[in-house]
PDB file of N, CA and C in Angstrom:
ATOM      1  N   UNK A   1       0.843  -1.171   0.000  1.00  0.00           N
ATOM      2  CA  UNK A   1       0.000   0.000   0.000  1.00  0.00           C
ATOM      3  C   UNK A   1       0.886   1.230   0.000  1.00  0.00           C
ATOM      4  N   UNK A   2       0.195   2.555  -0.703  1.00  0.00           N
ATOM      5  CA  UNK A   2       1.550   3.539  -0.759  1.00  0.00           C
ATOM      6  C   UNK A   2       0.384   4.538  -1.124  1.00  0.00           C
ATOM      7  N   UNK A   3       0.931   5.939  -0.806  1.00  0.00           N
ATOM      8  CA  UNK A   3       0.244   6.959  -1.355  1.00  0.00           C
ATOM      9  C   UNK A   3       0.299   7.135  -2.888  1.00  0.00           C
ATOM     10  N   UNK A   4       1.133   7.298  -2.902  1.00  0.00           N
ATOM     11  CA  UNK A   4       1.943   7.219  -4.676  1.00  0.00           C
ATOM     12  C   UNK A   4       2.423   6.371  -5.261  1.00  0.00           C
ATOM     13  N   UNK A   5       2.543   6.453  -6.646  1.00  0.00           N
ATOM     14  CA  UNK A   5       2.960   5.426  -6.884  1.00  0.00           C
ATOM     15  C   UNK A   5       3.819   5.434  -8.536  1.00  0.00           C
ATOM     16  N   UNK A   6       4.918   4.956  -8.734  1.00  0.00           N
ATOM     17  CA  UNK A   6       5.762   5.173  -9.541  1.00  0.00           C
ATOM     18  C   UNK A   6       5.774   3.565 -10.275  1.00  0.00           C
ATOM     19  N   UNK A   7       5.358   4.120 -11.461  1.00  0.00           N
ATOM     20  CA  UNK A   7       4.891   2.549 -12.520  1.00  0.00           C
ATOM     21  C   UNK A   7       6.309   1.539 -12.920  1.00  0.00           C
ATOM     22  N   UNK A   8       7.350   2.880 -12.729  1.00  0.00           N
ATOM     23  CA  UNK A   8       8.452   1.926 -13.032  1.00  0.00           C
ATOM     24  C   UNK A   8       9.224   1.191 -11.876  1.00  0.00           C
ATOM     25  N   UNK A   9       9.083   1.521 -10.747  1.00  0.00           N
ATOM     26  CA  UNK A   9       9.327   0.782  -9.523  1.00  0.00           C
ATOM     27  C   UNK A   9       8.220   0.102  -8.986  1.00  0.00           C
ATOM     28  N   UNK A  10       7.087   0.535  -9.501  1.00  0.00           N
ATOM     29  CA  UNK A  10       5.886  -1.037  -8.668  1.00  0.00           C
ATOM     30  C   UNK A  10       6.256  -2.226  -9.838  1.00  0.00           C
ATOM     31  N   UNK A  11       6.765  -1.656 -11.211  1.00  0.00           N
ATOM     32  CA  UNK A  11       6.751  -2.799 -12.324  1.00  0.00           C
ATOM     33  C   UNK A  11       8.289  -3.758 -11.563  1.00  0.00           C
ATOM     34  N   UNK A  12       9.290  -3.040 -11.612  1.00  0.00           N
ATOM     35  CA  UNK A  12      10.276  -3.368 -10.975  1.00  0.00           C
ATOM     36  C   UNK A  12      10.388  -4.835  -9.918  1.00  0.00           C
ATOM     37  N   UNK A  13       9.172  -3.998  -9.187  1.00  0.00           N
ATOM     38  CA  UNK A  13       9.472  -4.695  -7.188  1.00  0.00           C
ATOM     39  C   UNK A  13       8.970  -5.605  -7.969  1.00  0.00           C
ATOM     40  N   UNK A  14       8.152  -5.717  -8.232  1.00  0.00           N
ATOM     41  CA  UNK A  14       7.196  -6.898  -8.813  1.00  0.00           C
ATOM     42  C   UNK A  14       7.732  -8.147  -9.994  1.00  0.00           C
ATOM     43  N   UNK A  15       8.704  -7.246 -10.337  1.00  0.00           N
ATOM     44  CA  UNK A  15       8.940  -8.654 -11.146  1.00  0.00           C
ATOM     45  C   UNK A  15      10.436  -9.123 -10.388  1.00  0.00           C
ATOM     46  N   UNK A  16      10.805  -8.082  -9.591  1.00  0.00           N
ATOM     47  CA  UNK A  16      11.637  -9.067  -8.809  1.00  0.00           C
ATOM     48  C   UNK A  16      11.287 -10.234  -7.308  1.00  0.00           C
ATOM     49  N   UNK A  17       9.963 -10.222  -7.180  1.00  0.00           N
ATOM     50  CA  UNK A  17       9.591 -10.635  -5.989  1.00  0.00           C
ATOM     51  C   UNK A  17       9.442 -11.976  -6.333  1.00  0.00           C
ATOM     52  N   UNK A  18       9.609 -12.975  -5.053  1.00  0.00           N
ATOM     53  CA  UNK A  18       9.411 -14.210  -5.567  1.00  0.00           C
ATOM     54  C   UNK A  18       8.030 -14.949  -5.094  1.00  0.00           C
ATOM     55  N   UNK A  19       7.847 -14.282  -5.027  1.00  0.00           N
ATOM     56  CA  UNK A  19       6.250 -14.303  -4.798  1.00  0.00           C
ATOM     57  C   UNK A  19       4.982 -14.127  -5.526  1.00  0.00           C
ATOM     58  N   UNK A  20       3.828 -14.683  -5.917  1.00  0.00           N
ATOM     59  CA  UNK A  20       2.768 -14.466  -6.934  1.00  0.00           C
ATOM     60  C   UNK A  20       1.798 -13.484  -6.130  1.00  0.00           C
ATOM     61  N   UNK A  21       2.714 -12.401  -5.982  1.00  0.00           N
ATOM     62  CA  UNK A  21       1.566 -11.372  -5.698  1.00  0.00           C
ATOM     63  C   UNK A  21       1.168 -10.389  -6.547  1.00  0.00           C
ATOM     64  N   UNK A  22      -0.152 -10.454  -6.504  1.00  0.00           N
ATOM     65  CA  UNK A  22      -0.801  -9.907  -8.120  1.00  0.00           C
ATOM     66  C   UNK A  22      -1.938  -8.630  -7.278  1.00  0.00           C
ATOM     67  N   UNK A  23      -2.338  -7.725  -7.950  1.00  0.00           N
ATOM     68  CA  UNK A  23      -3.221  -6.985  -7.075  1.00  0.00           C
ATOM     69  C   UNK A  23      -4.319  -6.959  -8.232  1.00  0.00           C
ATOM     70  N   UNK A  24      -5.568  -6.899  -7.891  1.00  0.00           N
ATOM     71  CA  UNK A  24      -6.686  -7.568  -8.330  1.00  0.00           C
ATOM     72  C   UNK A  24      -7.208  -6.064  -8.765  1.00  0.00           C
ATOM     73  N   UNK A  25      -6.956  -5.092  -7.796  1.00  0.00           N
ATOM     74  CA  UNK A  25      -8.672  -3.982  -7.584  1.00  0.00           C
ATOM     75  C   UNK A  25      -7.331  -2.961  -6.822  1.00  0.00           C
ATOM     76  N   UNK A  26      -7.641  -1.890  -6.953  1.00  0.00           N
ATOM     77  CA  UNK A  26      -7.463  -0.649  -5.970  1.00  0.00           C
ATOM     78  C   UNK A  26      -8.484   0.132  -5.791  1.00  0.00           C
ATOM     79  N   UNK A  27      -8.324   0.629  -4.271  1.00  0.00           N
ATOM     80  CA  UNK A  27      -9.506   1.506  -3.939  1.00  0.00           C
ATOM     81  C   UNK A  27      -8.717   2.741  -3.007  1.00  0.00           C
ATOM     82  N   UNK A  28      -9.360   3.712  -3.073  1.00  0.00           N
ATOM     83  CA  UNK A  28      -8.272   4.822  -2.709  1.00  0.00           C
ATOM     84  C   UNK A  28      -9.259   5.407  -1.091  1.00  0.00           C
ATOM     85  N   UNK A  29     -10.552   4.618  -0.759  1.00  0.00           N
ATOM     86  CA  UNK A  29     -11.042   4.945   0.121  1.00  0.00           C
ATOM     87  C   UNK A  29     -11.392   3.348   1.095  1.00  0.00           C
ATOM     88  N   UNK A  30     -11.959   4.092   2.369  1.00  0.00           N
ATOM     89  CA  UNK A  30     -12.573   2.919   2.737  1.00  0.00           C
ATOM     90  C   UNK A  30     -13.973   3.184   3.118  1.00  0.00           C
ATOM     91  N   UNK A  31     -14.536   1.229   2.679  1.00  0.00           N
ATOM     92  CA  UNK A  31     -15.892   1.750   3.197  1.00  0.00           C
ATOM     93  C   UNK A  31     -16.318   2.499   4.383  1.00  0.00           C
ATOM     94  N   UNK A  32     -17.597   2.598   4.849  1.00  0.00           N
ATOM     95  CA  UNK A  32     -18.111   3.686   5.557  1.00  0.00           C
ATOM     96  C   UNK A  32     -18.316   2.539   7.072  1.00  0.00           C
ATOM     97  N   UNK A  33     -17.921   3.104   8.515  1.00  0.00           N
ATOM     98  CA  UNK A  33     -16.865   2.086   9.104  1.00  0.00           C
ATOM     99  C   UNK A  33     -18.313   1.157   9.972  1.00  0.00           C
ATOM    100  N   UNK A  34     -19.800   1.671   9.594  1.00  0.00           N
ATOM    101  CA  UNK A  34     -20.671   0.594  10.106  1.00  0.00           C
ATOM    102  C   UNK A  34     -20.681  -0.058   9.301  1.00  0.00           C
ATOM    103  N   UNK A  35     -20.823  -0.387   8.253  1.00  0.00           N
ATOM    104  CA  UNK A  35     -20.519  -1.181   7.155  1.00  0.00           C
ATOM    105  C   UNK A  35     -19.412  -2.014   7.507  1.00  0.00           C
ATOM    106  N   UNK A  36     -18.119  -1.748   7.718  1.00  0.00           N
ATOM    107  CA  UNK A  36     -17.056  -2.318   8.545  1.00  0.00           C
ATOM    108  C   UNK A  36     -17.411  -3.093   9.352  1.00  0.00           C
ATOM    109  N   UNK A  37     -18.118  -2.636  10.491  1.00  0.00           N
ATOM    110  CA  UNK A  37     -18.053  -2.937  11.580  1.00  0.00           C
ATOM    111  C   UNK A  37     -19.613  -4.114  11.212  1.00  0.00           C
ATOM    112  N   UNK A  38     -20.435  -3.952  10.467  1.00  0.00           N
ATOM    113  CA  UNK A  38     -21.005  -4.965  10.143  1.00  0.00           C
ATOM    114  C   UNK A  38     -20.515  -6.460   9.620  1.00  0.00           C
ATOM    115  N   UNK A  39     -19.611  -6.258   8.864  1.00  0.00           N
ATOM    116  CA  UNK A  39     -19.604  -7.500   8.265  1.00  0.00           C
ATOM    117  C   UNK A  39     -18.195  -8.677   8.874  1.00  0.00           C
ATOM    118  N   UNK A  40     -17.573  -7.272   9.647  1.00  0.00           N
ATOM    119  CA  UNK A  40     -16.859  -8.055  11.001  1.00  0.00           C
ATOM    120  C   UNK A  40     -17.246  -8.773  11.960  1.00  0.00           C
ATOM    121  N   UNK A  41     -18.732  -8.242  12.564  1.00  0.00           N
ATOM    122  CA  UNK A  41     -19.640  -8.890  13.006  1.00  0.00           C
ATOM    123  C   UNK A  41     -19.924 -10.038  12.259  1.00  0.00           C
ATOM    124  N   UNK A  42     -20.603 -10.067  10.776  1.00  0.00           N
ATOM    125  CA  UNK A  42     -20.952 -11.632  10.099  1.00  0.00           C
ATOM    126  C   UNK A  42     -19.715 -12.468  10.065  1.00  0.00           C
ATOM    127  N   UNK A  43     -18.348 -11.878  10.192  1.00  0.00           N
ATOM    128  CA  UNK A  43     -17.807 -13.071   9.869  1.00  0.00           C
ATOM    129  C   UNK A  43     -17.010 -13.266  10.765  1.00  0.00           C
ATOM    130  N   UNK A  44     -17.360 -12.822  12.270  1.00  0.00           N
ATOM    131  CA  UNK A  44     -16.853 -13.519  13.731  1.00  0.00           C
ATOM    132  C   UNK A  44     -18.295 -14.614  13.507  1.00  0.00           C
ATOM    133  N   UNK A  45     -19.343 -13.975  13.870  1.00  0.00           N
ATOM    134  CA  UNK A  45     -20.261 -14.911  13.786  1.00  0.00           C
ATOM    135  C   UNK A  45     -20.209 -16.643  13.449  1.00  0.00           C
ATOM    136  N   UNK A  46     -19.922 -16.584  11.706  1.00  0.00           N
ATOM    137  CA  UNK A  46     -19.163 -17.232  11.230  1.00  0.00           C
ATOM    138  C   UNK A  46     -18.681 -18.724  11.559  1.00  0.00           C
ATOM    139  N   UNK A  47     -17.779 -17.685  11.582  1.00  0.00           N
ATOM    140  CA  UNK A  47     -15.948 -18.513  12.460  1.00  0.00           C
ATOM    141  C   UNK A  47     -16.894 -19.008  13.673  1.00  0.00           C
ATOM    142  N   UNK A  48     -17.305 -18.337  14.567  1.00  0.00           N
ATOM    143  CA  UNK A  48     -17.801 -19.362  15.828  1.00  0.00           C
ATOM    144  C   UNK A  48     -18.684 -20.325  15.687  1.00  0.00           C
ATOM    145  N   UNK A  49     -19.486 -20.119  14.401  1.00  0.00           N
ATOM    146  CA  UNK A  49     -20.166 -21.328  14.102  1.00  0.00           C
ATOM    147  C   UNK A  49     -19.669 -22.359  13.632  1.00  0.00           C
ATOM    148  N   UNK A  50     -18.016 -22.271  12.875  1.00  0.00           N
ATOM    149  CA  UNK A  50     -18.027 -23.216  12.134  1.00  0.00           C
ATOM    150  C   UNK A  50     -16.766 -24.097  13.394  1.00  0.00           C
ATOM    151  N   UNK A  51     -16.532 -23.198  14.312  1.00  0.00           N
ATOM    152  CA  UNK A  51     -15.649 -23.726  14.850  1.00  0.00           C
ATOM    153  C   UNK A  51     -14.450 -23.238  15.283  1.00  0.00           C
ATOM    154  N   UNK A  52     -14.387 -22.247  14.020  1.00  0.00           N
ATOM    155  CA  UNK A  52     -12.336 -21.595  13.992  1.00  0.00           C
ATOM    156  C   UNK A  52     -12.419 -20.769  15.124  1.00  0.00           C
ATOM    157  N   UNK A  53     -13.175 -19.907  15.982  1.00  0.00           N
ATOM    158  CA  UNK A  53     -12.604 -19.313  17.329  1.00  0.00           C
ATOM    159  C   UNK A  53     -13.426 -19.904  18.131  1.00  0.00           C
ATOM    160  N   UNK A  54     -13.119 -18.954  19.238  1.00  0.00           N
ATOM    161  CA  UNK A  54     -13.848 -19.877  20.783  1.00  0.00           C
ATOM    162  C   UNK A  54     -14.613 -17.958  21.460  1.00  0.00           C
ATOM    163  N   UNK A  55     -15.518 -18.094  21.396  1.00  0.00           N
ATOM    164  CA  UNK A  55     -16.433 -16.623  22.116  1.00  0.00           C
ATOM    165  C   UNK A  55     -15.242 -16.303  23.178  1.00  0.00           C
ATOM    166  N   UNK A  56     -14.809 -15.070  23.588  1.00  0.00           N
ATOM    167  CA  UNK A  56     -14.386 -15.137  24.844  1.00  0.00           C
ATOM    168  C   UNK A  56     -15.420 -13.619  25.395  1.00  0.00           C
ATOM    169  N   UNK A  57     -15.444 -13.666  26.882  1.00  0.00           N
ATOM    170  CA  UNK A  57     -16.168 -12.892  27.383  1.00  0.00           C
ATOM    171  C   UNK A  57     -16.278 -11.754  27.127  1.00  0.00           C
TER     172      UNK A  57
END
């Protein structure tokens, strides 16, 4: 993530990385933070249903 961004050094990093990291989408904002805070909610929910955390108090 970066404020700016210089095509010949993101082309650069990128083809030297050894890694398949590809970026799909950019978005220069974030959603609006109940919205956030909603779907953090659905997907603790989730997870405790399926098993992957444990509720704590």
């Amino acid at each position: 993530m970066c404020a700016a961004k210089d095509d010949a050094v993101v082309e650069y990093a990128l083809s030297r990385s050894t890694s398949s990291t590809l970026v799909s989408s950019y978005t220069e904002y974030l959603p609006d933070k109940k919205l956030l805070e909603e779907k953090l909610r659905e997907l603790t929910d989730l997870a405790l249903e399926m098993g992957e955390i444990e509720e704590t108090d």
